[in-house]
C-alpha atoms as a PDB file:
ATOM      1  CA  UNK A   1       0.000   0.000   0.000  1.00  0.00           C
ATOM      2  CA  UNK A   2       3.145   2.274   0.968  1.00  0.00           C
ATOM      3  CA  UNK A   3       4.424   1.581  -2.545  1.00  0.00           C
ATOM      4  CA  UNK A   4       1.653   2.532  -4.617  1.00  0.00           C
ATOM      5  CA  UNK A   5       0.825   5.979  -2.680  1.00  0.00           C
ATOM      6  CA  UNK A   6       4.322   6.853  -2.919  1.00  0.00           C
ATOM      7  CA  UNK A   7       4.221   5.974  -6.864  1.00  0.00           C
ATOM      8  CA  UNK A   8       1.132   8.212  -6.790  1.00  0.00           C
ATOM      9  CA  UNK A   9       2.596  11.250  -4.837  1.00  0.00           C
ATOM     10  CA  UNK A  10       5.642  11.267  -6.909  1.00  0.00           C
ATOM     11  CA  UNK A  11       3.642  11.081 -10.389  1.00  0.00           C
ATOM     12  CA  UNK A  12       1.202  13.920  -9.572  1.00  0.00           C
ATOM     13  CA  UNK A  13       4.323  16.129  -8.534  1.00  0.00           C
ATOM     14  CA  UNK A  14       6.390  15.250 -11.971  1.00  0.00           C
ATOM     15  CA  UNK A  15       3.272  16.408 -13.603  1.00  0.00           C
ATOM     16  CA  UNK A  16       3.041  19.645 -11.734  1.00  0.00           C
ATOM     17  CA  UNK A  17       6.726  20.035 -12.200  1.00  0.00           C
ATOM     18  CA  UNK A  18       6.206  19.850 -15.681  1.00  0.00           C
ATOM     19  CA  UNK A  19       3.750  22.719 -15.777  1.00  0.00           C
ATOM     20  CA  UNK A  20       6.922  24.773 -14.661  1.00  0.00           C
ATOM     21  CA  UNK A  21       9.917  23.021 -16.293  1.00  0.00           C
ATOM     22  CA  UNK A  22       9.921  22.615 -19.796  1.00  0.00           C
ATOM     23  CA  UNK A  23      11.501  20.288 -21.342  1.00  0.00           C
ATOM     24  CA  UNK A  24       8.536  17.237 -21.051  1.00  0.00           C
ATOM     25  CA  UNK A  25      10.631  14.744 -19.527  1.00  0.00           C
ATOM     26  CA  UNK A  26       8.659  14.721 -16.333  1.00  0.00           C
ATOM     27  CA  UNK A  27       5.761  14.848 -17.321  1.00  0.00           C
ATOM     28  CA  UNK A  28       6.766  11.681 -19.086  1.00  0.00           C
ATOM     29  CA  UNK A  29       7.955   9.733 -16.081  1.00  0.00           C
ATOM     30  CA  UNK A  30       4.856  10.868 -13.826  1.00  0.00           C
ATOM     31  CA  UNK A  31       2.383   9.763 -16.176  1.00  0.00           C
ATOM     32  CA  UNK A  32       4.531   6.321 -15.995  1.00  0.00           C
ATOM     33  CA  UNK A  33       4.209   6.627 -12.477  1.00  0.00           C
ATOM     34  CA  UNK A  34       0.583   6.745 -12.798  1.00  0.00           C
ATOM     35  CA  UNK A  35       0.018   4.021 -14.822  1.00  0.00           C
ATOM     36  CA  UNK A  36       2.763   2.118 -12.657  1.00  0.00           C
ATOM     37  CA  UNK A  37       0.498   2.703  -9.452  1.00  0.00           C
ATOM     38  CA  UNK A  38      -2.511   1.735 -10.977  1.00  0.00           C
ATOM     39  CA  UNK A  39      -0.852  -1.698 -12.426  1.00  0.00           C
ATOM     40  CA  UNK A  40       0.768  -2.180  -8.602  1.00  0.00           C
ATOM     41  CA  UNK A  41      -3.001  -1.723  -7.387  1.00  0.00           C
ATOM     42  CA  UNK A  42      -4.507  -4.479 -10.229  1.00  0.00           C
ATOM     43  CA  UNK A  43      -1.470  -6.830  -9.295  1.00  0.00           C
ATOM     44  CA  UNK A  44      -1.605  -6.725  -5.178  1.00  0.00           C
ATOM     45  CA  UNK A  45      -5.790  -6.062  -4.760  1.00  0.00           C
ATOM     46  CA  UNK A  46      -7.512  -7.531  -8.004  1.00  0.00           C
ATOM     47  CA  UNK A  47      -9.763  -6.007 -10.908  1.00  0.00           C
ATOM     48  CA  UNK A  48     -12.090  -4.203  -8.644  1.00  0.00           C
ATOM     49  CA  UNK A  49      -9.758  -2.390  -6.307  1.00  0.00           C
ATOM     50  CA  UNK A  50      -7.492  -1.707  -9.474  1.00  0.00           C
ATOM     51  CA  UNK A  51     -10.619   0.063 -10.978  1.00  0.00           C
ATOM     52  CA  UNK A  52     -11.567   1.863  -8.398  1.00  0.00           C
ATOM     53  CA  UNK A  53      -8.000   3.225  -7.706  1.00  0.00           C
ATOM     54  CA  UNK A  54      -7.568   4.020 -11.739  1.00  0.00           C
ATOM     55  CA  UNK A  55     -10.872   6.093 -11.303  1.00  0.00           C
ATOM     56  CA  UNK A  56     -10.027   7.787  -8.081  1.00  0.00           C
ATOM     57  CA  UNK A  57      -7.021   8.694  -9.290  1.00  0.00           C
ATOM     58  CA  UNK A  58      -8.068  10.206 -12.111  1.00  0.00           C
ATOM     59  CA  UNK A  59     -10.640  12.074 -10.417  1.00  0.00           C
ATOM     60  CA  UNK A  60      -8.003  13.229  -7.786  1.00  0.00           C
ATOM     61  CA  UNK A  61      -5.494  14.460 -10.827  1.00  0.00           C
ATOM     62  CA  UNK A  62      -8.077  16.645 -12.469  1.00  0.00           C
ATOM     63  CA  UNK A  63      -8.873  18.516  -8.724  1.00  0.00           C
ATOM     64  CA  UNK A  64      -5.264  19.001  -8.384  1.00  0.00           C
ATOM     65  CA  UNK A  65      -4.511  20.248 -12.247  1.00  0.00           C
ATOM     66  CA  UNK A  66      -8.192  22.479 -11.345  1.00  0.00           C
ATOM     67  CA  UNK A  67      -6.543  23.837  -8.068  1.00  0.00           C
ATOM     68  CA  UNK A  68      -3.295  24.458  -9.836  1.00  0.00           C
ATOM     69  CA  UNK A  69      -4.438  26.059 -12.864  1.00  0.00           C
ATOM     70  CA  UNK A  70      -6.634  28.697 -10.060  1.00  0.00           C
ATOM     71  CA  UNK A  71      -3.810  29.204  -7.529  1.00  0.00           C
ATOM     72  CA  UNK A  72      -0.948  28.684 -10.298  1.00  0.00           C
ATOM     73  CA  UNK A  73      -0.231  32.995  -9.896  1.00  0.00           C
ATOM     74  CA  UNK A  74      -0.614  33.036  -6.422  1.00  0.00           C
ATOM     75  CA  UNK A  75       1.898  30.489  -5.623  1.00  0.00           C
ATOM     76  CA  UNK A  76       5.419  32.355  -3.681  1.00  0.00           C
ATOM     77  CA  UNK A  77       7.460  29.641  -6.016  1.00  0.00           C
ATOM     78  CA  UNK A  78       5.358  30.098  -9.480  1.00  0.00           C
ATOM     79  CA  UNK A  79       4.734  33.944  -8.741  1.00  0.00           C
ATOM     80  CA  UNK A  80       8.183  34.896 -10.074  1.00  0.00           C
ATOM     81  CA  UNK A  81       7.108  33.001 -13.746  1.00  0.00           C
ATOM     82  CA  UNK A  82       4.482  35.244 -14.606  1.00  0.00           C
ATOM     83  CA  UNK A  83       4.933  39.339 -15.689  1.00  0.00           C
ATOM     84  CA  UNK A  84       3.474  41.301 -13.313  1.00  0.00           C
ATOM     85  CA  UNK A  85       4.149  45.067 -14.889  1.00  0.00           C
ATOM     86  CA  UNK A  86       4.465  45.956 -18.389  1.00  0.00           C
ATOM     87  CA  UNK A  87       7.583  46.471 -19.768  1.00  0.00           C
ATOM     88  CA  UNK A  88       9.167  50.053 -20.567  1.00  0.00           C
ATOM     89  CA  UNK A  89       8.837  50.194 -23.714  1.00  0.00           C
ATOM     90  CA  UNK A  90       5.426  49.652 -23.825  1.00  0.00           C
ATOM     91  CA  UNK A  91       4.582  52.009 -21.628  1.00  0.00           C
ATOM     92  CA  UNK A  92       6.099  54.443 -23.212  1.00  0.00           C
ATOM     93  CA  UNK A  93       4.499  53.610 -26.773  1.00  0.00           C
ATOM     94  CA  UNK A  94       0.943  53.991 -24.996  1.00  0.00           C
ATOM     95  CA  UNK A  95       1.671  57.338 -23.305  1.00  0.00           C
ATOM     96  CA  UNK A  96       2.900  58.079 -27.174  1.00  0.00           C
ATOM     97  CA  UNK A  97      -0.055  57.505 -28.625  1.00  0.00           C
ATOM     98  CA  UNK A  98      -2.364  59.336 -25.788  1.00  0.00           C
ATOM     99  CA  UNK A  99      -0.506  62.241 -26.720  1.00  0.00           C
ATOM    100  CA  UNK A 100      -2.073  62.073 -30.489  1.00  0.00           C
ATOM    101  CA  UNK A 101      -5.533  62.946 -29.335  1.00  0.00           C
ATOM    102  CA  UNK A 102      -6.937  65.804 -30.983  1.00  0.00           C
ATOM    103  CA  UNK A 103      -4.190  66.429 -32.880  1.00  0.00           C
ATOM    104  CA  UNK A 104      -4.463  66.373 -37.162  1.00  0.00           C
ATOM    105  CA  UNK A 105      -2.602  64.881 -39.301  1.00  0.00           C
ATOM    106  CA  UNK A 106      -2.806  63.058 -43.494  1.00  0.00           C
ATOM    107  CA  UNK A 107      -3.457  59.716 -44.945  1.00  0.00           C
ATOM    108  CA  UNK A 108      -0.586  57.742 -46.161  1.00  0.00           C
ATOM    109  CA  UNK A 109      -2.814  54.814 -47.280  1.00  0.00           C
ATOM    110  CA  UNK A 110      -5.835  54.641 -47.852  1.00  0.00           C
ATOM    111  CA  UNK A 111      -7.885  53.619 -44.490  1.00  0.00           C
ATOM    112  CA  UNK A 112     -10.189  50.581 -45.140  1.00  0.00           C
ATOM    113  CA  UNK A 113     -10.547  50.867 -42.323  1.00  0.00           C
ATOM    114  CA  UNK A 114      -7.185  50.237 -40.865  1.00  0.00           C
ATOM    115  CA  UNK A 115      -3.749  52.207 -42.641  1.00  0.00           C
ATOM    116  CA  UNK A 116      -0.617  54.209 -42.142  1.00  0.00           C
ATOM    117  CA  UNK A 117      -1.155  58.033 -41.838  1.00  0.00           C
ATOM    118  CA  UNK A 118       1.432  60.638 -40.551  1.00  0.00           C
ATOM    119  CA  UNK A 119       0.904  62.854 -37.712  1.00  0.00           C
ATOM    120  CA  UNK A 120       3.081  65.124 -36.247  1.00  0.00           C
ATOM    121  CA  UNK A 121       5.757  63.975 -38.392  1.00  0.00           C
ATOM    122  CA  UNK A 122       5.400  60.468 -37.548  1.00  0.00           C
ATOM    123  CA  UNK A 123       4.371  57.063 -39.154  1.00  0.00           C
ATOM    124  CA  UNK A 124       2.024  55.346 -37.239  1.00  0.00           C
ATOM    125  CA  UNK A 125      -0.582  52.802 -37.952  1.00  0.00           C
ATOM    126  CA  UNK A 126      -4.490  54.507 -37.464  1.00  0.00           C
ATOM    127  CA  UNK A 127      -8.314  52.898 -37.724  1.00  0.00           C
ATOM    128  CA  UNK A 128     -10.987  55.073 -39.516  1.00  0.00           C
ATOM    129  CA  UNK A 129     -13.947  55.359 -37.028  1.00  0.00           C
ATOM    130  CA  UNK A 130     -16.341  55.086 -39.842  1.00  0.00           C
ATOM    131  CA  UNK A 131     -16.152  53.869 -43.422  1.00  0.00           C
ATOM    132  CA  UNK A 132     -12.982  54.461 -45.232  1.00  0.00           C
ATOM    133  CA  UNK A 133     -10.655  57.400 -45.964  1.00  0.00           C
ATOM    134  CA  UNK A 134      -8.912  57.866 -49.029  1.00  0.00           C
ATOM    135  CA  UNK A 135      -5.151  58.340 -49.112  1.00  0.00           C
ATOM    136  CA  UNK A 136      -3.783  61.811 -48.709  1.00  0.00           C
ATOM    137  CA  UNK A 137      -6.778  62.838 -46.783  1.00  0.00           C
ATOM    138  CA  UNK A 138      -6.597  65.514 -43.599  1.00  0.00           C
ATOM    139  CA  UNK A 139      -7.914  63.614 -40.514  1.00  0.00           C
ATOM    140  CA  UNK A 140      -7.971  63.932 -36.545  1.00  0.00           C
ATOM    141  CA  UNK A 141      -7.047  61.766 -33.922  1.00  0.00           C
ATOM    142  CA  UNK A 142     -10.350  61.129 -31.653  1.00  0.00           C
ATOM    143  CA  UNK A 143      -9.286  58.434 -29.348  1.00  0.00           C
ATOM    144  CA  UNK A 144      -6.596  55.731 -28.459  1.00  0.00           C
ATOM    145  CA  UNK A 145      -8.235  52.024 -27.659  1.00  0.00           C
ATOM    146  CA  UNK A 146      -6.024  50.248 -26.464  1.00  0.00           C
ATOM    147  CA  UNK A 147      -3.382  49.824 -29.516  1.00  0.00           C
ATOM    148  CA  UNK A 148      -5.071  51.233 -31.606  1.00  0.00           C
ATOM    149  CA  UNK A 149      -5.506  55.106 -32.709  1.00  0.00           C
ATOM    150  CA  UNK A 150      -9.261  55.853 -34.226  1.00  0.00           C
ATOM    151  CA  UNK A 151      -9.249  59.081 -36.057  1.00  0.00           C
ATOM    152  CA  UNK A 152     -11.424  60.820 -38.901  1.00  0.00           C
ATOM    153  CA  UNK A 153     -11.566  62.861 -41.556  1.00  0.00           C
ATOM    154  CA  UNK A 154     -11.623  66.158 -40.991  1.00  0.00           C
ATOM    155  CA  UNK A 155     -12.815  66.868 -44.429  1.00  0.00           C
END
């Protein structure tokens, strides 16, 4: 009995390891662990038991993958995987494009409804709000979504 909860506790951590560690190895060997405990528990206890402890099992690895996948950013040892700021540069780029409302600028393309237009001496990429605008059209910046700059034609 010692044997197979040991196989057991050692397979479900290779497989949580794995979720960390790249590489696939151990997920490998704890999924032969698994399958090891389960053919321990047919061989010492018989079809039923062996059933019973293949379905158990399974039910207990899909609460701990569930608890994981929910606490996985919380975690003091997994919280140091995951970004918690945004970098620099981006930052930077979104207080750049802020700075664009209200100001004019032209078409480089032609917006359909997404293109290249220059304002303020500077190439950026732009969204019509409405329909298209030709190329070499005046247009205003009216908002910043996100990534994206909406602007219209002035015209």
């Amino acid at each position: 009995m010692t044997l197979i909860i040991l196989l057991s506790i050692i397979g479900i951590a290779a497989i949580l390891a794995e979720l960390v560690l790249p590489g696939g190895i151990l997920g490998v060997i704890g999924i032969g662990l698994l399958v090891a405990t389960v053919v321990v528990t047919f061989a010492k206890f018989g079809a039923s038991a062996g059933i019973i402890a293949s379905v158990a099992l399974l039910v207990f690895c899909f609460v701990v993958l569930g608890w994981w996948m929910k606490y996985f950013h919380r975690l003091p040892l997994t919280r140091k995987l995951i970004l918690q700021n945004e970098s620099g540069e981006e930052t930077e780029k979104k207080e750049e494009r802020h700075s664009f409302v209200g100001r004019t600028g032209t078409t480089l393309t032609d917006l359909m409804p997404s293109g290249r237009a220059k304002i303020d001496g500077k190439k950026i990429d732009v969204i019509a709000e409405a329909g298209s605008i030709k190329a070499d059209t005046e247009i205003s910046v009216v908002a910043v979504k996100g990534p994206s700059v909406i602007v219209r034609s002035t015209a």
